[in-house]
C-alpha atoms as a PDB file:
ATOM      1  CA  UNK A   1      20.893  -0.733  29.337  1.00  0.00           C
ATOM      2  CA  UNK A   2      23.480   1.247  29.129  1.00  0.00           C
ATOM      3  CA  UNK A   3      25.016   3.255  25.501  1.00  0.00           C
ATOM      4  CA  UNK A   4      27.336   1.805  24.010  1.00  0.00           C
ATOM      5  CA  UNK A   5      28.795   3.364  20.819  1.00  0.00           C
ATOM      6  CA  UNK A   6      28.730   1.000  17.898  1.00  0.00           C
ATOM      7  CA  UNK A   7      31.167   2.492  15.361  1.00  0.00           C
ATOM      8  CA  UNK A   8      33.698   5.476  16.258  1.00  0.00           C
ATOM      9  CA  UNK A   9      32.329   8.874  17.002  1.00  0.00           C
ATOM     10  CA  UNK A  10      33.485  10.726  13.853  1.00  0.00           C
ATOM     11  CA  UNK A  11      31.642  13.866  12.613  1.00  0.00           C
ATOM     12  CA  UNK A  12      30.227  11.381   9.796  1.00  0.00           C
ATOM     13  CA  UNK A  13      29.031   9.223  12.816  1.00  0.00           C
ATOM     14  CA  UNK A  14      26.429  11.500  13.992  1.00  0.00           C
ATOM     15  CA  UNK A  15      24.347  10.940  10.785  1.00  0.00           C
ATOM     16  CA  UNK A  16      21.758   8.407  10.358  1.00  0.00           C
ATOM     17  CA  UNK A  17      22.626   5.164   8.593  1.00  0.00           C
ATOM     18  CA  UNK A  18      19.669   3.475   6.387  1.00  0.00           C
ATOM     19  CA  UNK A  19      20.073  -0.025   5.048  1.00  0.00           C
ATOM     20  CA  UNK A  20      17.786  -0.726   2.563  1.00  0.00           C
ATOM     21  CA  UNK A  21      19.838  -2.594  -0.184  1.00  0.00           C
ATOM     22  CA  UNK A  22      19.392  -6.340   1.176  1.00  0.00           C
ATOM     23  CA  UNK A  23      21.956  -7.773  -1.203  1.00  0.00           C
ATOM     24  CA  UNK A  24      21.275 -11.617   0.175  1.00  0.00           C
ATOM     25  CA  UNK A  25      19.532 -13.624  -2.623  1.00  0.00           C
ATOM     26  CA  UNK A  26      19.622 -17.287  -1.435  1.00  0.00           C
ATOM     27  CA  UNK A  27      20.175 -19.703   1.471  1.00  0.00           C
ATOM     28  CA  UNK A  28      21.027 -22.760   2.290  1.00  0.00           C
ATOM     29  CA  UNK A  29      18.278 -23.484   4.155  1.00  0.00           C
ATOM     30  CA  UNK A  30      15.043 -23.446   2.765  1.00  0.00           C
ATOM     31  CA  UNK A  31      13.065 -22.984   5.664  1.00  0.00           C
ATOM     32  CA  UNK A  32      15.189 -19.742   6.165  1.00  0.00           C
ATOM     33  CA  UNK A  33      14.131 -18.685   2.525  1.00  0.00           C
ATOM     34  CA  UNK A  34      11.290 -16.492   5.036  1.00  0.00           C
ATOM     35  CA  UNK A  35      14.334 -13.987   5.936  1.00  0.00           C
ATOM     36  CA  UNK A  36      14.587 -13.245   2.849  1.00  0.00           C
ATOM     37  CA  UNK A  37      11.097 -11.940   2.294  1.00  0.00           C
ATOM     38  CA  UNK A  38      10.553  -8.184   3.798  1.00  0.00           C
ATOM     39  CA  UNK A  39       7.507  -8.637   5.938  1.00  0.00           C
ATOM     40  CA  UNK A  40       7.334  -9.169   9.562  1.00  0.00           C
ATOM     41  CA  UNK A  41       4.449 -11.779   9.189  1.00  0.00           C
ATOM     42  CA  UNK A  42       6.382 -14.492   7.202  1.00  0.00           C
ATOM     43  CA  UNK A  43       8.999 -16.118   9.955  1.00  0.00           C
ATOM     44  CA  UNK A  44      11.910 -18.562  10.132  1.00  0.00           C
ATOM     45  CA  UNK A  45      11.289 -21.111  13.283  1.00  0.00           C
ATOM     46  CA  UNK A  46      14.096 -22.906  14.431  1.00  0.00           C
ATOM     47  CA  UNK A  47      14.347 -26.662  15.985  1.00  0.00           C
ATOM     48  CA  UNK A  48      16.900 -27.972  18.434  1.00  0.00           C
ATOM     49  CA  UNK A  49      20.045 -27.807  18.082  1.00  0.00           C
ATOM     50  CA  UNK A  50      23.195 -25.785  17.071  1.00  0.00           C
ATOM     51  CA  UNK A  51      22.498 -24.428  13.147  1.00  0.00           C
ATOM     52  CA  UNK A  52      24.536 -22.161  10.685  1.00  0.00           C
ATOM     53  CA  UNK A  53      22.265 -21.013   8.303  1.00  0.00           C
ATOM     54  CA  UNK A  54      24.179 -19.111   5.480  1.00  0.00           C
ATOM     55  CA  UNK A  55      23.269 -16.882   2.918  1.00  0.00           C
ATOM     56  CA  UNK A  56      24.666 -15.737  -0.541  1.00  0.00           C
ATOM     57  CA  UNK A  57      25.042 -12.707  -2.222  1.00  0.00           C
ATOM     58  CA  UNK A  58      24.536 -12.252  -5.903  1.00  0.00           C
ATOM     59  CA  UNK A  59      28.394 -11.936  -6.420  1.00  0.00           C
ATOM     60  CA  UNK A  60      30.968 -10.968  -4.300  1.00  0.00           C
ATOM     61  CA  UNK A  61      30.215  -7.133  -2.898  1.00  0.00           C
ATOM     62  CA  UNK A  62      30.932  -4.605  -0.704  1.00  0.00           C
ATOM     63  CA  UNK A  63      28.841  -4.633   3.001  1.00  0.00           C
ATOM     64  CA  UNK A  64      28.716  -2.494   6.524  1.00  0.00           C
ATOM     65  CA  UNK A  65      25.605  -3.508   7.869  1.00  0.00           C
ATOM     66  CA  UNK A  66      23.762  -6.444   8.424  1.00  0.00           C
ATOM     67  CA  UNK A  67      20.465  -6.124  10.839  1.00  0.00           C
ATOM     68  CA  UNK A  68      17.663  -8.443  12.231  1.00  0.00           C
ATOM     69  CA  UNK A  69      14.265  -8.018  12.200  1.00  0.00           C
ATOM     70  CA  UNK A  70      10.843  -8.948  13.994  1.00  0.00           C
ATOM     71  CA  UNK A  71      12.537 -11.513  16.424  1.00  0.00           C
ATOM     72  CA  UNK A  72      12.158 -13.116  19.688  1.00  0.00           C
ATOM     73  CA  UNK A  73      15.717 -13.680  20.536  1.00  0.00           C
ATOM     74  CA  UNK A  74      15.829 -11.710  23.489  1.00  0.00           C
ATOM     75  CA  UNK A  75      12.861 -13.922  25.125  1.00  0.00           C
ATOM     76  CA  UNK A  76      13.112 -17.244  23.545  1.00  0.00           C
ATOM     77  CA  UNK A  77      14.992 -19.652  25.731  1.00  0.00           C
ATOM     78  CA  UNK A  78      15.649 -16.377  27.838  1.00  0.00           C
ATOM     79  CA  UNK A  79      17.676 -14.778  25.591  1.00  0.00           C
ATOM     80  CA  UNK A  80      19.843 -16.220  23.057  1.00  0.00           C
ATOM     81  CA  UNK A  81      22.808 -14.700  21.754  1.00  0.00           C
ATOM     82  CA  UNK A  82      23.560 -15.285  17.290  1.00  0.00           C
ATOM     83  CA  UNK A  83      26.845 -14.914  15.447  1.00  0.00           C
ATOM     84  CA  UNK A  84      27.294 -13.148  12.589  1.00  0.00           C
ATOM     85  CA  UNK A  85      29.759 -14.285  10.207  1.00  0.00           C
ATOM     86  CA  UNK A  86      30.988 -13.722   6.699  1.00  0.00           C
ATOM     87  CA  UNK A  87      33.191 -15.462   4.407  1.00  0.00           C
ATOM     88  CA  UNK A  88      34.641 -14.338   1.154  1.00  0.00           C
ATOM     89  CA  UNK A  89      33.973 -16.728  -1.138  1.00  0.00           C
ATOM     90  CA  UNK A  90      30.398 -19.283  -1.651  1.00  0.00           C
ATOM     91  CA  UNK A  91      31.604 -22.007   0.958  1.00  0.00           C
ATOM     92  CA  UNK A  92      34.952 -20.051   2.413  1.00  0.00           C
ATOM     93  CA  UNK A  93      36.437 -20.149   5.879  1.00  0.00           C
ATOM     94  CA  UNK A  94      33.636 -18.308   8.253  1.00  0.00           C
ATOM     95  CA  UNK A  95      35.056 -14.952  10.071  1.00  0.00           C
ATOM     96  CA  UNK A  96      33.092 -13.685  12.568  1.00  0.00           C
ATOM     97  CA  UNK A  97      31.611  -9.915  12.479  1.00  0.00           C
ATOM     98  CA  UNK A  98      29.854  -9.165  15.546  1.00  0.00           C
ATOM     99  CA  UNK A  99      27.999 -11.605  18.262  1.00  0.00           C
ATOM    100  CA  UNK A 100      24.284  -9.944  18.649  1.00  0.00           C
ATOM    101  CA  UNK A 101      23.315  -9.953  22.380  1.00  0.00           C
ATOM    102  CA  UNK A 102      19.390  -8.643  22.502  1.00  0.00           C
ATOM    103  CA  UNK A 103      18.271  -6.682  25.290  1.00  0.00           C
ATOM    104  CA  UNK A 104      14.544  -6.784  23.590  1.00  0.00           C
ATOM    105  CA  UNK A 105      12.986  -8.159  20.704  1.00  0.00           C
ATOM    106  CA  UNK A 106      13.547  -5.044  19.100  1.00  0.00           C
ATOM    107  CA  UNK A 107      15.510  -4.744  15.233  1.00  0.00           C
ATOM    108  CA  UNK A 108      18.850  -5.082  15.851  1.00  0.00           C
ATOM    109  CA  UNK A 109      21.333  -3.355  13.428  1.00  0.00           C
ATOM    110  CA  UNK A 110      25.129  -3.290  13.417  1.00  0.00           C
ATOM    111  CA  UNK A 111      27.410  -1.411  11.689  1.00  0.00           C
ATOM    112  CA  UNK A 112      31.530  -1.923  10.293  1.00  0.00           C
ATOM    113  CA  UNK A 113      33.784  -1.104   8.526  1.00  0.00           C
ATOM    114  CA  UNK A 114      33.186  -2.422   4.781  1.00  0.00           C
ATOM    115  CA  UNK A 115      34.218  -5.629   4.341  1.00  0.00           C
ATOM    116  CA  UNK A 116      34.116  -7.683   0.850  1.00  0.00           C
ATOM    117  CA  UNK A 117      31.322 -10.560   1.156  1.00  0.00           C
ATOM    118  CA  UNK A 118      29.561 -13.249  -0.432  1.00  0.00           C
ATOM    119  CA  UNK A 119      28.338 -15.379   1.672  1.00  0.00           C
ATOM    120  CA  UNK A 120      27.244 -14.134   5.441  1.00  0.00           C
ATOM    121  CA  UNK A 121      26.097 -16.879   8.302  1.00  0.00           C
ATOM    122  CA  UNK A 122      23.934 -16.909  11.198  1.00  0.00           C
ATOM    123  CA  UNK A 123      25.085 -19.296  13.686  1.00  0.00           C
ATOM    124  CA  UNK A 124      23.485 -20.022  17.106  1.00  0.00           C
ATOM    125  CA  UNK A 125      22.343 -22.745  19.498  1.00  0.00           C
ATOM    126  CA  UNK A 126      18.620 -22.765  20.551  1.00  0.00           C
ATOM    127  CA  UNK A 127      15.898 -25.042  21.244  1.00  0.00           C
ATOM    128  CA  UNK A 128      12.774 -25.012  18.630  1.00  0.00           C
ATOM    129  CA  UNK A 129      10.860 -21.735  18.647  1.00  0.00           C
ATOM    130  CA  UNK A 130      13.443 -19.247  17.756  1.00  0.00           C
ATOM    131  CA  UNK A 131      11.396 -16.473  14.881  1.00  0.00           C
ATOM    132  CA  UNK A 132      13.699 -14.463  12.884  1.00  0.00           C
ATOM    133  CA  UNK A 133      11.232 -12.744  10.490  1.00  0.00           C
ATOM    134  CA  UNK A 134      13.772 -10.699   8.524  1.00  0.00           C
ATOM    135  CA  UNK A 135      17.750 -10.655   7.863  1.00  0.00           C
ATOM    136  CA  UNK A 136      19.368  -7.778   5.796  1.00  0.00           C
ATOM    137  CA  UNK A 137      22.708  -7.247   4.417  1.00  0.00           C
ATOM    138  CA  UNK A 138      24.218  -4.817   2.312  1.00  0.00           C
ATOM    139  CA  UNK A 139      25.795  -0.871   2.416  1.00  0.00           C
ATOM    140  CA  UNK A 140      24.432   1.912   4.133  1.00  0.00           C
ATOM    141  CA  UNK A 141      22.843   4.959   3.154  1.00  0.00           C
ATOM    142  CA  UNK A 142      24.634   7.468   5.273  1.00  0.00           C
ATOM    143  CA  UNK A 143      22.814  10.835   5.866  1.00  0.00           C
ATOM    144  CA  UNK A 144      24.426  14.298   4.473  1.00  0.00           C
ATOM    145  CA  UNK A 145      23.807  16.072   7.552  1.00  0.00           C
ATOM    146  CA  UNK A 146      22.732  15.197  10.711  1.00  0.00           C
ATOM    147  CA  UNK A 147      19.237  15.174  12.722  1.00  0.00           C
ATOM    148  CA  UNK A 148      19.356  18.240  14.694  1.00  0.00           C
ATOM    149  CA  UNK A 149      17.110  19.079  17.578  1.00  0.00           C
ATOM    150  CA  UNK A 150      13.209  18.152  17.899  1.00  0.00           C
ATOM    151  CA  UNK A 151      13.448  14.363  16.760  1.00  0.00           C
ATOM    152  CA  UNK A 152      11.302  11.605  18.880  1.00  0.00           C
ATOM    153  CA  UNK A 153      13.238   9.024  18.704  1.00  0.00           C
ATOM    154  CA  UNK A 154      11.016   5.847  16.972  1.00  0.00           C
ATOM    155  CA  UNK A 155      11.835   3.235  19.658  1.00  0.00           C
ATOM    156  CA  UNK A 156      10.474   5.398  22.497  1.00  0.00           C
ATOM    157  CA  UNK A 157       7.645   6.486  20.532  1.00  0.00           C
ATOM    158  CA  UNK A 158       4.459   4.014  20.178  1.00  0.00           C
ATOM    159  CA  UNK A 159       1.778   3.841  18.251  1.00  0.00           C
ATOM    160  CA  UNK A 160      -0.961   2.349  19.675  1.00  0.00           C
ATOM    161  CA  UNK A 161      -4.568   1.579  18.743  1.00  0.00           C
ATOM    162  CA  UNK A 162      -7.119   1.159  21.895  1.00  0.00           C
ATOM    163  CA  UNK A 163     -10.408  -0.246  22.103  1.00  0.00           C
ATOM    164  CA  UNK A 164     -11.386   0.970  25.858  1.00  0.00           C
ATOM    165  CA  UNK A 165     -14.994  -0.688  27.298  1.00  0.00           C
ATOM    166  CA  UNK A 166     -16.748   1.729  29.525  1.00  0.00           C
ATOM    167  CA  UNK A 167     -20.340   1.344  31.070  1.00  0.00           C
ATOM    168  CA  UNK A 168     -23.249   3.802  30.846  1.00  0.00           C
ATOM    169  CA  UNK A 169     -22.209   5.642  33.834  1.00  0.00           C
ATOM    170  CA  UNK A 170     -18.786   6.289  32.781  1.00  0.00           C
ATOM    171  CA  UNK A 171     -16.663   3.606  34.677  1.00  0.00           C
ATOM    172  CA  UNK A 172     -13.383   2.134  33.061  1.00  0.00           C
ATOM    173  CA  UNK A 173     -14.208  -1.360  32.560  1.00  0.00           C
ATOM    174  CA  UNK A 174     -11.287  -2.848  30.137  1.00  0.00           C
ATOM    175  CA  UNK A 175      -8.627  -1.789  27.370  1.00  0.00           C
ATOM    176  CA  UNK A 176      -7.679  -4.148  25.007  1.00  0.00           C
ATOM    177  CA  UNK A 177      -4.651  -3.577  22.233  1.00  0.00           C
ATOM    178  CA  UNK A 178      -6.198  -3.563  19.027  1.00  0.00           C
ATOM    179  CA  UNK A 179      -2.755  -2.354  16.647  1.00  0.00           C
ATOM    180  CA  UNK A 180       0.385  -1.387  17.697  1.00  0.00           C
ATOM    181  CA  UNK A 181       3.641  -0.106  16.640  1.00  0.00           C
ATOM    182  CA  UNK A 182       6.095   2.952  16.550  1.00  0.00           C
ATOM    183  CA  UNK A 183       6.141   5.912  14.730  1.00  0.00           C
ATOM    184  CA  UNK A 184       8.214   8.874  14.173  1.00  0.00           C
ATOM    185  CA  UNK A 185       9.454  11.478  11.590  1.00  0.00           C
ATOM    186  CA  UNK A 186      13.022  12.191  10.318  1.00  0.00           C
ATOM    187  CA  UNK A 187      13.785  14.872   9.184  1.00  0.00           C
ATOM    188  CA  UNK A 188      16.886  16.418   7.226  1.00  0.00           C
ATOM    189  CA  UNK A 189      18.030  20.126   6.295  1.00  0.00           C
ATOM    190  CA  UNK A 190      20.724  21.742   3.626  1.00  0.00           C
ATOM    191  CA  UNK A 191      21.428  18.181   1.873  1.00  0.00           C
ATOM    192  CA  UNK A 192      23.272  19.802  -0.972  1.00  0.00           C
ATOM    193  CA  UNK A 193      20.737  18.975  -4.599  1.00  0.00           C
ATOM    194  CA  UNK A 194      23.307  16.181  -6.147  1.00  0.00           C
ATOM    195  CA  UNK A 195      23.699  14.376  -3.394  1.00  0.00           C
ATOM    196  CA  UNK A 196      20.102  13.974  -2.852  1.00  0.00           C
ATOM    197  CA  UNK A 197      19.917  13.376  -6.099  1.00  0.00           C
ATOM    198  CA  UNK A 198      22.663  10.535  -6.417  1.00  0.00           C
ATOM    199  CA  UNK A 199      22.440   9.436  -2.634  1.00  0.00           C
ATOM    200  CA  UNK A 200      18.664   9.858  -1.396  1.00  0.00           C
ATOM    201  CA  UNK A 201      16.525   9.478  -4.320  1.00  0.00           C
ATOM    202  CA  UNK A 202      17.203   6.039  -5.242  1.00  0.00           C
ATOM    203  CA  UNK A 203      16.313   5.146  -1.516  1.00  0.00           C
ATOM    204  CA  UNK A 204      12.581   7.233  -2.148  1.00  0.00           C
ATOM    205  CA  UNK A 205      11.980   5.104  -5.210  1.00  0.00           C
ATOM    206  CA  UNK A 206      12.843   1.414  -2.962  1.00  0.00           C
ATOM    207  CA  UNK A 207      11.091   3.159   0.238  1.00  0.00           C
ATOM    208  CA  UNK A 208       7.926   2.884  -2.393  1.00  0.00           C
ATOM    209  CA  UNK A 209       7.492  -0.674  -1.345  1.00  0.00           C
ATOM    210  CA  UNK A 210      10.452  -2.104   0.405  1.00  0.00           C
ATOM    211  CA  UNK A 211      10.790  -1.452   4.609  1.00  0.00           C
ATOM    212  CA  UNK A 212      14.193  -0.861   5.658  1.00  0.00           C
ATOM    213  CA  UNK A 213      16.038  -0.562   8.843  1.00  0.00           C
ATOM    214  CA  UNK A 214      17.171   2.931  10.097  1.00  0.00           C
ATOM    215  CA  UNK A 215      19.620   4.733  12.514  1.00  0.00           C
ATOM    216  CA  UNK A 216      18.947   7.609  14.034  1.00  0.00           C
ATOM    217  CA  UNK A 217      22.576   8.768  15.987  1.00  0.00           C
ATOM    218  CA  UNK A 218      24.878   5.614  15.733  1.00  0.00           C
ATOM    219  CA  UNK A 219      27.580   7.129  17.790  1.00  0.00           C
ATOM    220  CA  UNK A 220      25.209   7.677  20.707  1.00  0.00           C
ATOM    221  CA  UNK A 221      22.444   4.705  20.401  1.00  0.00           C
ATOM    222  CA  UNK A 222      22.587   1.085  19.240  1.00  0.00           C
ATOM    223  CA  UNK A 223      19.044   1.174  18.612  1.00  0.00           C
ATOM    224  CA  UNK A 224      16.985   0.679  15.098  1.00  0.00           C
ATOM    225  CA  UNK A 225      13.533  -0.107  13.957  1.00  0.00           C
ATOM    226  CA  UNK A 226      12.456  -2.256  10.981  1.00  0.00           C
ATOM    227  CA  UNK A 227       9.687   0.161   8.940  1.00  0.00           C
ATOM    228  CA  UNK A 228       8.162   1.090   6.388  1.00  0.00           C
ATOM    229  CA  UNK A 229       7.346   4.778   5.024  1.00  0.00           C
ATOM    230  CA  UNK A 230       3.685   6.014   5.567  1.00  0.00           C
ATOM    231  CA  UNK A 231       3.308   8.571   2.612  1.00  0.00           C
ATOM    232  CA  UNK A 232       5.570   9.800  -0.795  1.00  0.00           C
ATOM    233  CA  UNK A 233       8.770  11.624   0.594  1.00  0.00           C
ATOM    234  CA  UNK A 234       8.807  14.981  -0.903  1.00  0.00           C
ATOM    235  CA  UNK A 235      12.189  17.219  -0.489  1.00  0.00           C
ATOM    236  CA  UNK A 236      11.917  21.148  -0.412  1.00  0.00           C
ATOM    237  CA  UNK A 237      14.155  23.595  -2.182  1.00  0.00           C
ATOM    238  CA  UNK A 238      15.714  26.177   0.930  1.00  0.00           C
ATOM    239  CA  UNK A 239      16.096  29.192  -1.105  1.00  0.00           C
ATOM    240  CA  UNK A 240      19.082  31.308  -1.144  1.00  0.00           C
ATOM    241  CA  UNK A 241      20.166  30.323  -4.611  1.00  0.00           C
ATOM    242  CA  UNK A 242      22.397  27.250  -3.502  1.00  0.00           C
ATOM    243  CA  UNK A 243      19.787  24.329  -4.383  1.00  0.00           C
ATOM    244  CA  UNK A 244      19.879  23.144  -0.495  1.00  0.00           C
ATOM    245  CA  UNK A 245      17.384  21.078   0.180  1.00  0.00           C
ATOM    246  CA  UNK A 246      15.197  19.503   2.806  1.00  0.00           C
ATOM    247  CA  UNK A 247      12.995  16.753   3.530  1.00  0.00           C
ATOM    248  CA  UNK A 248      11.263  14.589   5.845  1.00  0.00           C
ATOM    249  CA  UNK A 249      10.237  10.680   6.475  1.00  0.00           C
ATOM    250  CA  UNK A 250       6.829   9.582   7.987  1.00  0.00           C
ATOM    251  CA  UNK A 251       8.581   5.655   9.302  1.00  0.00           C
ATOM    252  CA  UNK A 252       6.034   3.680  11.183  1.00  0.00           C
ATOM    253  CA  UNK A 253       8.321   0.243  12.531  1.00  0.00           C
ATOM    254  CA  UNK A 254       7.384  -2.828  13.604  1.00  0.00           C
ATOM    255  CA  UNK A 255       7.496  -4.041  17.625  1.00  0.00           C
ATOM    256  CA  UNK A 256       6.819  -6.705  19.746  1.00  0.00           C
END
């Protein structure tokens, strides 16, 4: 597949976006109430038919992202393609934001200029069996500074757990798949101490217990992962006298 830049390659483009403030609250759709939920267990399954499922903010607020999580869209009816839409009042005229086209089943999360929401629509025609486990909304965290060299990118890095069968003379006789996932660290340098303070902290506290979605280089790659953190996220004073700081995430995502 080839890459596609998803927003214009600015200096401020190169940093990684986080969107972890899911500012959707309700739905028309009770069945889709399961988007709403931040596991990758609990799932929306579709019927026939064309649907627009839409879903309300608390009030009317500012968004850039929305993203979709542990999915089969790419597979189901081989491969389905879902509008995103947004209007600007409960019940307004629909305008669209982006049509997702899925290459995998992977999270898929798009970025744009902020717009003023409150109410955002999913509309697509499918026949029954279409999961959607999560749908986010909301603004961005964007990064200080970029991720500079020595990052494994999380959607090319797996993490798998085996359980291999071999016979008392040593020959391979099976593997089966007992866990699996991705995994990766991000890592951040000379984020200046009140930024981290107003920016990143408040995304440490919800990172306690809420997964997010996360962008590593949105000017280069369109790809995300829906994860969770793995231990407490503990920044590190630089020296020098100018309060720089640095830090690192342990994110272990979901795949299919």
């Amino acid at each position: 597949m080839p890459i596609v830049p998803i927003i214009e390659p600015t200096a401020s483009a190169k940093n990684a976006r986080i969107g972890y403030k899911n500012l959707l609250v309700t739905t028309n759709l009770t069945a889709a109430d399961k988007m709403l939920i931040p596991n990758t267990y609990e799932r929306y399954i579709s019927g026939n038919g064309g649907y627009t499922i839409k879903f309300q903010l608390a009030g009317i607020a500012a968004i850039d992202f929305v993203a979709i999580g542990a999915h089969n869209a790419a597979t189901h009816d081989g491969g389905i393609d879902i509008l995103v839409k947004y209007a600007a009042t409960i019940g307004g005229a629909l305008t669209t934001i982006e049509n997702l086209e899925f290459a995998d089943n992977s999270a898929k999360m798009v970025l744009f200029d902020e717009i003023q929401a409150a109410e955002i629509a999913l509309v697509f025609n499918t026949t029954s069996g279409l999961e959607i486990g999560v749908f986010y909304a909301g603004k961005t965290l964007e990064m200080e500074q970029p991720i500079y060299g020595g990052h494994s990118p999380i959607d090319l890095s797996s993490k798998t757990q085996y359980e291999s069968v071999m016979s008392e003379s040593g020959n391979f006789l099976g593997r089966t798949i007992k866990r699996q996932g991705v995994e990766s660290t991000f890592s951040w340098q000379h984020l200046s101490p009140t930024w981290y303070r107003e920016n990143f902290q408040p995304f440490v506290l919800s990172a306690k217990i809420i997964p997010f979605f996360i962008m590593w280089r949105p000017d280069l790659y369109d790809t995300a992962v829906f994860g969770f953190t793995t231990k407490d996220i503990k920044p590190m004073n630089m020296g020098g006298g100018s309060g720089l700081m640095n830090v690192s995430i342990n994110v272990m995502g979901h795949s299919e």
